[in-house]
N, C-alpha and C. Protein backbone atom coordinates (compact mmCIF):
# COMPACT_ATOMS: atom_id res chain seq x y z
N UNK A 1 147.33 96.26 131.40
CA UNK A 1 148.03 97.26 130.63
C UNK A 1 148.59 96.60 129.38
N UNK A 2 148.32 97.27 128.40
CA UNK A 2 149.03 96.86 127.01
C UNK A 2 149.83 97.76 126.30
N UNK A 3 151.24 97.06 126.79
CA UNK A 3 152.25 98.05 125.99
C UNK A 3 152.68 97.11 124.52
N UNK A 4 153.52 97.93 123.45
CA UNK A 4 153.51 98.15 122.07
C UNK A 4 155.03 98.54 122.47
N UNK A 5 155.88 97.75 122.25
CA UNK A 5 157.20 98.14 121.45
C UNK A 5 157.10 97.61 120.11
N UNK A 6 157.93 99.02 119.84
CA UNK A 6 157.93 98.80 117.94
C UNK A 6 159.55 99.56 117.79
N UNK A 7 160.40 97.74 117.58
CA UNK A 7 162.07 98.57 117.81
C UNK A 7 163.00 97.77 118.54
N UNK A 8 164.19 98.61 118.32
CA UNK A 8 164.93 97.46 119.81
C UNK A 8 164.70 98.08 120.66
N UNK A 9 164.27 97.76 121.39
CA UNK A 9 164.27 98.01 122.75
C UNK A 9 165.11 96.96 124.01
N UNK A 10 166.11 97.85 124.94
CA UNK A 10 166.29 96.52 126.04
C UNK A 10 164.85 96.42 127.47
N UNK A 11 165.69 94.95 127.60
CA UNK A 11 165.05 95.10 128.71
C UNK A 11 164.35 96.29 130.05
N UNK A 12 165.63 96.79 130.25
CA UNK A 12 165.81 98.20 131.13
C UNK A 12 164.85 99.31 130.58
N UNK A 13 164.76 99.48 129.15
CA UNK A 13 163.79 99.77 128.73
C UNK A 13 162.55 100.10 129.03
N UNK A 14 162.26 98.84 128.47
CA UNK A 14 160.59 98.07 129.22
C UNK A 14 160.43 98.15 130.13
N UNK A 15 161.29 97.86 131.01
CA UNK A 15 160.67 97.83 132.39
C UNK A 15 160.87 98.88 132.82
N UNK A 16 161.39 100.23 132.66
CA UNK A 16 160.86 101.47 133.09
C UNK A 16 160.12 102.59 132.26
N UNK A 17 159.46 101.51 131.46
CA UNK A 17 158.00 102.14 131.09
C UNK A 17 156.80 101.57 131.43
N UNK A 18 156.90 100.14 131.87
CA UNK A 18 156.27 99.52 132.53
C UNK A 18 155.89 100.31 134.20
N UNK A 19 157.10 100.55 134.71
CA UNK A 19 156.98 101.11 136.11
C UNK A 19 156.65 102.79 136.00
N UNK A 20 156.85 103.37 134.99
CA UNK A 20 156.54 104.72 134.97
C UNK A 20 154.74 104.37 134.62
N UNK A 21 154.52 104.12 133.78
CA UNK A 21 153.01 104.03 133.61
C UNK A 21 152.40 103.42 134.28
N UNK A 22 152.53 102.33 134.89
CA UNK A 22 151.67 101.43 136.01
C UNK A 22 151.66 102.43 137.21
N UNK A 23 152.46 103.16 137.36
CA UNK A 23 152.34 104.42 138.80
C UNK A 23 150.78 104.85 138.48
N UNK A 24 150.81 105.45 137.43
CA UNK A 24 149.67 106.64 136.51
C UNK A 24 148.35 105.65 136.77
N UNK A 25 148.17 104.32 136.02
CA UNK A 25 147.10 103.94 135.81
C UNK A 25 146.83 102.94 136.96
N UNK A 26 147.66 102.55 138.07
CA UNK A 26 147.34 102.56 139.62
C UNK A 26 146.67 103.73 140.14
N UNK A 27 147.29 104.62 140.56
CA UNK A 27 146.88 105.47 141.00
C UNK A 27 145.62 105.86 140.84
N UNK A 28 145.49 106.32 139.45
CA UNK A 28 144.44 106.78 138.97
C UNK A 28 142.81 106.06 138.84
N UNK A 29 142.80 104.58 139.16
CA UNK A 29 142.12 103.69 139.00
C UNK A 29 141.88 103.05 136.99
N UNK A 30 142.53 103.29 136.65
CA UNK A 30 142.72 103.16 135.55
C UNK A 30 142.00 101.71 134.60
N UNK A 31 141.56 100.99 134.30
CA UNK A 31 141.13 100.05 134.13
C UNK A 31 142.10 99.61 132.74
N UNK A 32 142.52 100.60 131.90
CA UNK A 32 143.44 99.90 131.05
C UNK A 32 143.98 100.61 130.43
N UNK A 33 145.67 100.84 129.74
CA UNK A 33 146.50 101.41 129.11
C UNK A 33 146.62 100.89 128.01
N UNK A 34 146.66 101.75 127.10
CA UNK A 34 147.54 101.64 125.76
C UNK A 34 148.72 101.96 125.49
N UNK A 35 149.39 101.27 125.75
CA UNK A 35 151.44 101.98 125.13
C UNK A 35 151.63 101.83 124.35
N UNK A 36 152.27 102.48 123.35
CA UNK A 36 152.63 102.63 122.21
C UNK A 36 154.36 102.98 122.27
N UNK A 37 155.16 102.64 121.98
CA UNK A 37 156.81 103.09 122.11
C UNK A 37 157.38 102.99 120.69
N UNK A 38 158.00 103.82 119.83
CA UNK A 38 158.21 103.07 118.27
C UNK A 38 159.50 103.88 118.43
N UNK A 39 160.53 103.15 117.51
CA UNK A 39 161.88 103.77 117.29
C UNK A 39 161.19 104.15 115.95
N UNK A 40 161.04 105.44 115.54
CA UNK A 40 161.06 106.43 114.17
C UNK A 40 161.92 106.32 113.68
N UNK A 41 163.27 106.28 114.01
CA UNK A 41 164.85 106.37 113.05
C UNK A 41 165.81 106.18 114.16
N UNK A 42 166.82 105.88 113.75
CA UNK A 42 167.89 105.46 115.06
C UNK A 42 167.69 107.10 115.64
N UNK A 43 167.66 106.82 117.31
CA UNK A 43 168.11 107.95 118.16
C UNK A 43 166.66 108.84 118.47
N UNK A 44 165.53 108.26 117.22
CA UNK A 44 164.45 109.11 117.84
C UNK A 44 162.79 108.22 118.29
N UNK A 45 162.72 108.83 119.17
CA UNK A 45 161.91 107.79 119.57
C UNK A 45 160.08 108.57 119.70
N UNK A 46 159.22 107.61 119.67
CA UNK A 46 157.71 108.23 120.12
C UNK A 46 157.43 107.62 120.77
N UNK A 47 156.79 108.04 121.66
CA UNK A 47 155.82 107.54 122.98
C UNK A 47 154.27 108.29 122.80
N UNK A 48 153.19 107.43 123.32
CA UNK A 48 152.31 107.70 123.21
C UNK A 48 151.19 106.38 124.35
N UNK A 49 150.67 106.93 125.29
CA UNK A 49 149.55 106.59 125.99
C UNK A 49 148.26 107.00 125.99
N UNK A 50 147.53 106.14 126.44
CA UNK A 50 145.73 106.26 126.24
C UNK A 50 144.98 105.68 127.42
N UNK A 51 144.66 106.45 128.06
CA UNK A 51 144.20 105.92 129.32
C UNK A 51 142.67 105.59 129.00
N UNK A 52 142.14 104.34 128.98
CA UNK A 52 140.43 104.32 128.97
C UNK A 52 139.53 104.99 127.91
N UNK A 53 140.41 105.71 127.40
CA UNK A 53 139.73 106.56 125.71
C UNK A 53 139.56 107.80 126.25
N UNK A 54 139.77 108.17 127.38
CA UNK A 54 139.49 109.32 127.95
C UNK A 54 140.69 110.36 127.83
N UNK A 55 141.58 110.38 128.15
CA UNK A 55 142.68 110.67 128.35
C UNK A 55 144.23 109.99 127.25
N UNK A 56 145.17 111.11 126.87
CA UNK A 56 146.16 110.41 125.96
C UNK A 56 147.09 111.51 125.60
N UNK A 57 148.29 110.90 125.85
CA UNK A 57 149.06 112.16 125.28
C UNK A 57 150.42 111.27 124.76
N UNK A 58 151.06 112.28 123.98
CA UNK A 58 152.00 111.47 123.19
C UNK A 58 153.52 112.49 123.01
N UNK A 59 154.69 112.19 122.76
CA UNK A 59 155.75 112.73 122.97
C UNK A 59 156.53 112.62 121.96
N UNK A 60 157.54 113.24 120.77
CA UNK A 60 159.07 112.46 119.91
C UNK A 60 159.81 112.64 120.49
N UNK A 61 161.00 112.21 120.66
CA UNK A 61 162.26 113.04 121.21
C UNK A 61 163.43 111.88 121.25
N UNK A 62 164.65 112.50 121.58
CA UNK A 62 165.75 111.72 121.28
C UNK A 62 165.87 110.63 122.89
N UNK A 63 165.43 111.40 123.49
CA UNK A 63 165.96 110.67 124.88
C UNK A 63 164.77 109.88 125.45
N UNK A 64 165.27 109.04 125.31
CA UNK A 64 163.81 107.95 125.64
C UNK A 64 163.69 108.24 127.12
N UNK A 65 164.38 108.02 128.03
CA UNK A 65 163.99 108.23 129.30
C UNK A 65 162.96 109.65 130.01
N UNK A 66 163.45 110.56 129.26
CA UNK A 66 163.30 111.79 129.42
C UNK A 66 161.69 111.80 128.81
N UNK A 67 161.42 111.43 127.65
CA UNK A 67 160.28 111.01 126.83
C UNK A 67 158.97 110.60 127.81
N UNK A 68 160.10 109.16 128.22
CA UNK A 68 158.60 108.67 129.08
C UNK A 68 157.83 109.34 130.32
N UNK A 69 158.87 110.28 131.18
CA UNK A 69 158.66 111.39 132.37
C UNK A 69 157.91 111.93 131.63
N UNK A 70 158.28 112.81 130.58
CA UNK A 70 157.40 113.78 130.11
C UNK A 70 156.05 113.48 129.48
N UNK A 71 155.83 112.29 129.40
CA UNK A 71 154.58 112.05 129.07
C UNK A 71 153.82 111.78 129.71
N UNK A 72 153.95 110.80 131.30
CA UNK A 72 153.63 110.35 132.42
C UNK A 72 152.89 111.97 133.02
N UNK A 73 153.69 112.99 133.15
CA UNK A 73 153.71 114.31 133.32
C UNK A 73 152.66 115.02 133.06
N UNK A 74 152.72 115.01 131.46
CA UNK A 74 150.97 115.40 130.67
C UNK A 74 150.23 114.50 130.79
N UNK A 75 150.42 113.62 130.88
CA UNK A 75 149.09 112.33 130.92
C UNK A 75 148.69 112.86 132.48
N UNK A 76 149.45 112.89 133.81
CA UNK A 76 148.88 113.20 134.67
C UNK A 76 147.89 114.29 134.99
N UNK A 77 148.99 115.51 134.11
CA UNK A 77 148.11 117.33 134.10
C UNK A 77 146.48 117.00 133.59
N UNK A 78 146.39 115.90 132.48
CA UNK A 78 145.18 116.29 131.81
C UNK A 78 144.36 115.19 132.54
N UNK A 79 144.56 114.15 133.29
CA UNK A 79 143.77 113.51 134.25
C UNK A 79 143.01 114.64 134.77
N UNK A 80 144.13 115.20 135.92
CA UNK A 80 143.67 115.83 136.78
C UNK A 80 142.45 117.06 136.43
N UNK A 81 143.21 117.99 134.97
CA UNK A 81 142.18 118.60 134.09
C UNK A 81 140.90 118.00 134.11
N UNK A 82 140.97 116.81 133.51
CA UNK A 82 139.73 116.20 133.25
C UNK A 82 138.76 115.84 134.17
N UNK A 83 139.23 114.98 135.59
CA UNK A 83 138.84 115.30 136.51
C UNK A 83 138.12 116.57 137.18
N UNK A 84 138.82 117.70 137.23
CA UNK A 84 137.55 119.02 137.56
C UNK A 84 136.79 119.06 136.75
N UNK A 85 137.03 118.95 135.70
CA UNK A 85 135.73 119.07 134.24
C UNK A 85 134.56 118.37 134.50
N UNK A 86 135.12 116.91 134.79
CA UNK A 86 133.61 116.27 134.97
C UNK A 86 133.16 116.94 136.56
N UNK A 87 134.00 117.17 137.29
CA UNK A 87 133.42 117.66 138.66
C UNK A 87 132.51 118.87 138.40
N UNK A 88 132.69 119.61 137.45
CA UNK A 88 132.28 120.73 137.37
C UNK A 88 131.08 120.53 136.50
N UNK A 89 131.41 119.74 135.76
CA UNK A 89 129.73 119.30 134.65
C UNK A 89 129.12 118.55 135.63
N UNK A 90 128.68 118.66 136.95
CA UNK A 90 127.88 118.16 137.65
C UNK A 90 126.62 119.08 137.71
N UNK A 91 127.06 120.13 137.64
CA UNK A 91 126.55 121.58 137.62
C UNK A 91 125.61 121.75 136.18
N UNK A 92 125.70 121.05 134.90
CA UNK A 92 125.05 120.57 134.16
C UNK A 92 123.89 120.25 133.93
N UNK A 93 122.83 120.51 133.86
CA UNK A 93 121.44 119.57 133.96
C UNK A 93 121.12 119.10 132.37
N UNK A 94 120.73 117.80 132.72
CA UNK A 94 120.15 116.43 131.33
C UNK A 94 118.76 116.67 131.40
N UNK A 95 118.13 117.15 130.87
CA UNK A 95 116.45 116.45 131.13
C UNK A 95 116.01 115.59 129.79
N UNK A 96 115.75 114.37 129.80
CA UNK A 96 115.28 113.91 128.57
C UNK A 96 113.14 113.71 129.01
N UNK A 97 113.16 114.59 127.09
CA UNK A 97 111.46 114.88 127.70
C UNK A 97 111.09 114.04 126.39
N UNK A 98 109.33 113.34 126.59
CA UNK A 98 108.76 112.83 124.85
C UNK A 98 107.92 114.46 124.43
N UNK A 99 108.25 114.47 123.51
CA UNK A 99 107.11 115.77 122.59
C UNK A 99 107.03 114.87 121.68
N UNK A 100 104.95 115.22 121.43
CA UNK A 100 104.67 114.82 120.69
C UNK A 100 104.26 115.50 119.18
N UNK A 101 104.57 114.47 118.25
CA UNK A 101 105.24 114.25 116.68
C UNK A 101 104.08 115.69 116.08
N UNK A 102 104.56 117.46 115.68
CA UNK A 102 103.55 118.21 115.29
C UNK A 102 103.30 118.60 113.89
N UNK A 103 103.21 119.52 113.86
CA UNK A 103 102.49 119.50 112.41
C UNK A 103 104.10 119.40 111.25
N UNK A 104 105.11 119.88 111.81
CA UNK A 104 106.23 119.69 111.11
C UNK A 104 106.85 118.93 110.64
N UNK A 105 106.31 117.51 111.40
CA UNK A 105 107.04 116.18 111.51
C UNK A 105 108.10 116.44 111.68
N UNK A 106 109.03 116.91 112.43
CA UNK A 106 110.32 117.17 113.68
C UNK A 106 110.05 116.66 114.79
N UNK A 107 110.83 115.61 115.03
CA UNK A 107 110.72 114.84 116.83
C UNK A 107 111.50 115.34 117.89
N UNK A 108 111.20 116.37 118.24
CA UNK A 108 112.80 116.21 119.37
C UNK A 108 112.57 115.32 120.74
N UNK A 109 113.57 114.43 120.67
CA UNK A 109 113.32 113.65 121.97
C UNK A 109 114.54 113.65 123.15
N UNK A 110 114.92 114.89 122.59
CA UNK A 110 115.65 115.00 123.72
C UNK A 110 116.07 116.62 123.70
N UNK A 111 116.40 117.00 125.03
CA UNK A 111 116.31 118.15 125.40
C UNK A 111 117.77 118.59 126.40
N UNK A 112 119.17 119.59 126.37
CA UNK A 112 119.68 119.25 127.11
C UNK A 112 120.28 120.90 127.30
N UNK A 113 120.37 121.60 128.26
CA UNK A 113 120.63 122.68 129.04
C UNK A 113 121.88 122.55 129.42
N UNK A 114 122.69 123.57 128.70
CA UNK A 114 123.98 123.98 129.63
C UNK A 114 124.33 124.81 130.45
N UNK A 115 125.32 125.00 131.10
CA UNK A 115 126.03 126.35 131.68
C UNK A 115 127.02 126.22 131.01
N UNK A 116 127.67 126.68 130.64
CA UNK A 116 128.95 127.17 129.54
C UNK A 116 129.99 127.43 130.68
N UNK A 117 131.37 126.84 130.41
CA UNK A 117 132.40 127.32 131.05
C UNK A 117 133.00 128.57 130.49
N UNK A 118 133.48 129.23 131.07
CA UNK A 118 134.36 130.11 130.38
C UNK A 118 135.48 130.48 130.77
N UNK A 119 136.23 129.85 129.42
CA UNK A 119 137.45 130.02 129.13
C UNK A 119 137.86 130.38 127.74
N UNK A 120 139.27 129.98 127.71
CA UNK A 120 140.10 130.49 126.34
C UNK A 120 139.92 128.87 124.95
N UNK A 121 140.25 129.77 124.05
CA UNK A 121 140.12 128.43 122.88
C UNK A 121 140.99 127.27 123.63
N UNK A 122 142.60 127.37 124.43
CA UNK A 122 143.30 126.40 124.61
C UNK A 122 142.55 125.27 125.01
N UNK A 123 141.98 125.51 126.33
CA UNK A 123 141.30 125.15 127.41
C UNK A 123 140.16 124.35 126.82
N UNK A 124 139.43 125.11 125.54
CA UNK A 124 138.30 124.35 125.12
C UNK A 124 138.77 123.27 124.34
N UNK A 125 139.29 123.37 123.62
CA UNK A 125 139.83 122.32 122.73
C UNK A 125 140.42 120.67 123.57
N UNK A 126 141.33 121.39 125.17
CA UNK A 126 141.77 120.31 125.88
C UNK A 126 140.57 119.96 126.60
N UNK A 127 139.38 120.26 126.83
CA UNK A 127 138.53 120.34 127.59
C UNK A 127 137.67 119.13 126.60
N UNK A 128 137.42 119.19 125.08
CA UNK A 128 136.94 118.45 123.93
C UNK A 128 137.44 117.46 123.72
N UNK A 129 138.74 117.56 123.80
CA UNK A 129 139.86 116.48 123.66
C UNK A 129 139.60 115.00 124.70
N UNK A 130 139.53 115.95 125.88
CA UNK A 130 139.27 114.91 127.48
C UNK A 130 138.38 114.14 127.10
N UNK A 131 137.19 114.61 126.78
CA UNK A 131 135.76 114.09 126.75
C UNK A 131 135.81 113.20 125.26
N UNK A 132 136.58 113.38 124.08
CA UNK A 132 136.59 112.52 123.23
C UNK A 132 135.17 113.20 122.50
N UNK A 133 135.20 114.48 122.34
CA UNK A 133 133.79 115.03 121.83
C UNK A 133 134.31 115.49 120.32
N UNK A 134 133.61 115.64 119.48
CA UNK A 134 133.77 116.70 118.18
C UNK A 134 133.32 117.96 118.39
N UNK A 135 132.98 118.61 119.16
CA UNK A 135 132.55 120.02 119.47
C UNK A 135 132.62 120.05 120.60
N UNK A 136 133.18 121.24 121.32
CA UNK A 136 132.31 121.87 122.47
C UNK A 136 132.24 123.53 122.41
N UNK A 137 131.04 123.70 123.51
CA UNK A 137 129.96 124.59 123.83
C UNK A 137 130.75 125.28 124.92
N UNK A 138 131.07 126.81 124.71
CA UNK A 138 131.76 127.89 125.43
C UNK A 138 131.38 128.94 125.72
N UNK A 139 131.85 129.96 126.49
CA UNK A 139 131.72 131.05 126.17
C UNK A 139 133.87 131.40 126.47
N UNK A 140 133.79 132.43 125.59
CA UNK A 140 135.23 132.33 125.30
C UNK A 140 135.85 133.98 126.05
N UNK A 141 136.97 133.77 127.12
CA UNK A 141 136.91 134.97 127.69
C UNK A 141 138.04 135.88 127.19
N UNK A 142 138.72 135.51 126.40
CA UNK A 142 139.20 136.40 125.21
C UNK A 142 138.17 137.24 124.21
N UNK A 143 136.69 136.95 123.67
CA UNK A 143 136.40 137.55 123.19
C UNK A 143 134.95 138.05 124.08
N UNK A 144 135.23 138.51 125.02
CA UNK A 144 133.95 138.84 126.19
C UNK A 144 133.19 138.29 126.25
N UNK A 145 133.19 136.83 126.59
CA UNK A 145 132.53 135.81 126.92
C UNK A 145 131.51 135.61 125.59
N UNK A 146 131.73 135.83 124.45
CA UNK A 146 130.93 135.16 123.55
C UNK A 146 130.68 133.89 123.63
N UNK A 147 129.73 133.45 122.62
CA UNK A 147 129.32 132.06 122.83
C UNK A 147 130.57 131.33 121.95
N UNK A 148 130.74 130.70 122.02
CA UNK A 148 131.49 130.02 120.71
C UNK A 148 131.46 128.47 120.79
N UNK A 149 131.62 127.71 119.62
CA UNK A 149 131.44 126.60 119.51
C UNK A 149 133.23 126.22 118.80
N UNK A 150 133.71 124.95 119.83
CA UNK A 150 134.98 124.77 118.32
C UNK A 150 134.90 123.49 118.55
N UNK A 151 135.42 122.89 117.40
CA UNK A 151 135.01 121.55 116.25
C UNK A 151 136.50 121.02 115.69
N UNK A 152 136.18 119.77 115.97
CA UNK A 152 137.31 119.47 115.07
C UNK A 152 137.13 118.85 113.96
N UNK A 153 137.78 119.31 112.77
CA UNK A 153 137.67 119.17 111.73
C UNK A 153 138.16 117.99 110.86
N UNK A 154 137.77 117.19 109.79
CA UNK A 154 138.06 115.89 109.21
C UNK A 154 139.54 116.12 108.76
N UNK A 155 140.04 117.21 108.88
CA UNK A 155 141.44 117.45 108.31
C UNK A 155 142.49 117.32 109.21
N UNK A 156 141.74 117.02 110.87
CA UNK A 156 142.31 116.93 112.03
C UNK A 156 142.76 118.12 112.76
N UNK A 157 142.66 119.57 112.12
CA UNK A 157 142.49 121.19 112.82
C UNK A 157 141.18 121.58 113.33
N UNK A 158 141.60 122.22 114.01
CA UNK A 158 140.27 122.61 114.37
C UNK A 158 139.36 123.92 113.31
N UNK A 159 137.78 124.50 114.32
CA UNK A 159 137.02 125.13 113.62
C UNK A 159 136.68 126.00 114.98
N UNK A 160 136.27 127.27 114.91
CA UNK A 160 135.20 127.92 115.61
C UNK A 160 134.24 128.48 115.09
N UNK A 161 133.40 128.60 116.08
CA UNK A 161 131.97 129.27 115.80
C UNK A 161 131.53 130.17 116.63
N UNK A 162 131.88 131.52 116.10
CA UNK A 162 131.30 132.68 117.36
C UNK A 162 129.82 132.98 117.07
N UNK A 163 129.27 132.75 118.07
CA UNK A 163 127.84 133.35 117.88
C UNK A 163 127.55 134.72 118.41
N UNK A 164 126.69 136.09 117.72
CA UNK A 164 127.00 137.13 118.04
C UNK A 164 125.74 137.11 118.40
């Protein structure tokens, strides 16, 4: 685990962010943490973890103690999130096929079939987020299961794409 104080920090501190996050990335089988802790201005503090590139959530707030629960908290919700996700993209099929090179000169060498979950934009976006993707592939049940695509954008907001 690699924690990042940036600040004073005491001892007592550290070591119960040490013991709040080592719970998470025990548990979880975790292979490695990123901590991040920075004093912003006297009295306010950020926290921010990264589990494996997979997973990460981050917190401001005045009360450091309170901070680190609450992040331990979401870092756990979106494990567990993430966890059914991949359980559920089992359900997924990959086929990689060769086609050969036609009169277009277009190669596709790869080929890949979804089932679409369906849910709401929230869900997709945390669902994109998990996976560390720039897009994902939906059907969205706010707008009667349309297709939709959402993206995140170089401006760091997002994008959708309803397909009719």
């Amino acid at each position: 685990m690699n924690i990042i104080f940036n600040g004073d920090f005491t001892e007592a501190m550290k070591d119960y962010t040490y013991e709040k996050v080592s719970k998470v990335t025990t548990f979880e089988n975790y292979e490695s943490a990123n901590v991040k802790v920075l004093v912003l201005a006297e009295g306010k503090f950020n926290v921010e973890i990264s589990l494996d590139n997979s997973v990460r959530a981050e917190k401001t707030g005045d009360d450091f103690y309170e901070l680190i629960i609450d992040v331990v908290k979401k870092l756990t919700s979106q494990i567990i999130r993430y966890k059914k996700y991949i359980q559920s993209k089992c359900k997924r099929a990959e086929n990689i096929v060769e086609v050969e090179d036609d009169e277009s000169g277009y190669v596709i060498s790869k080929e890949k079939m979804l089932i679409l979950d369906e849910t709401d934009r929230d869900s997709a976006i945390e669902n994109m987020e998990a996976l560390g993707h720039s897009f994902f592939v939906y059907r969205d049940i706010d707008l009667g299961n349309t297709v939709c695509i959402i993206y995140k954008r170089h401006a760091g907001d997002y994008g959708i794409i309803e397909c009719k």
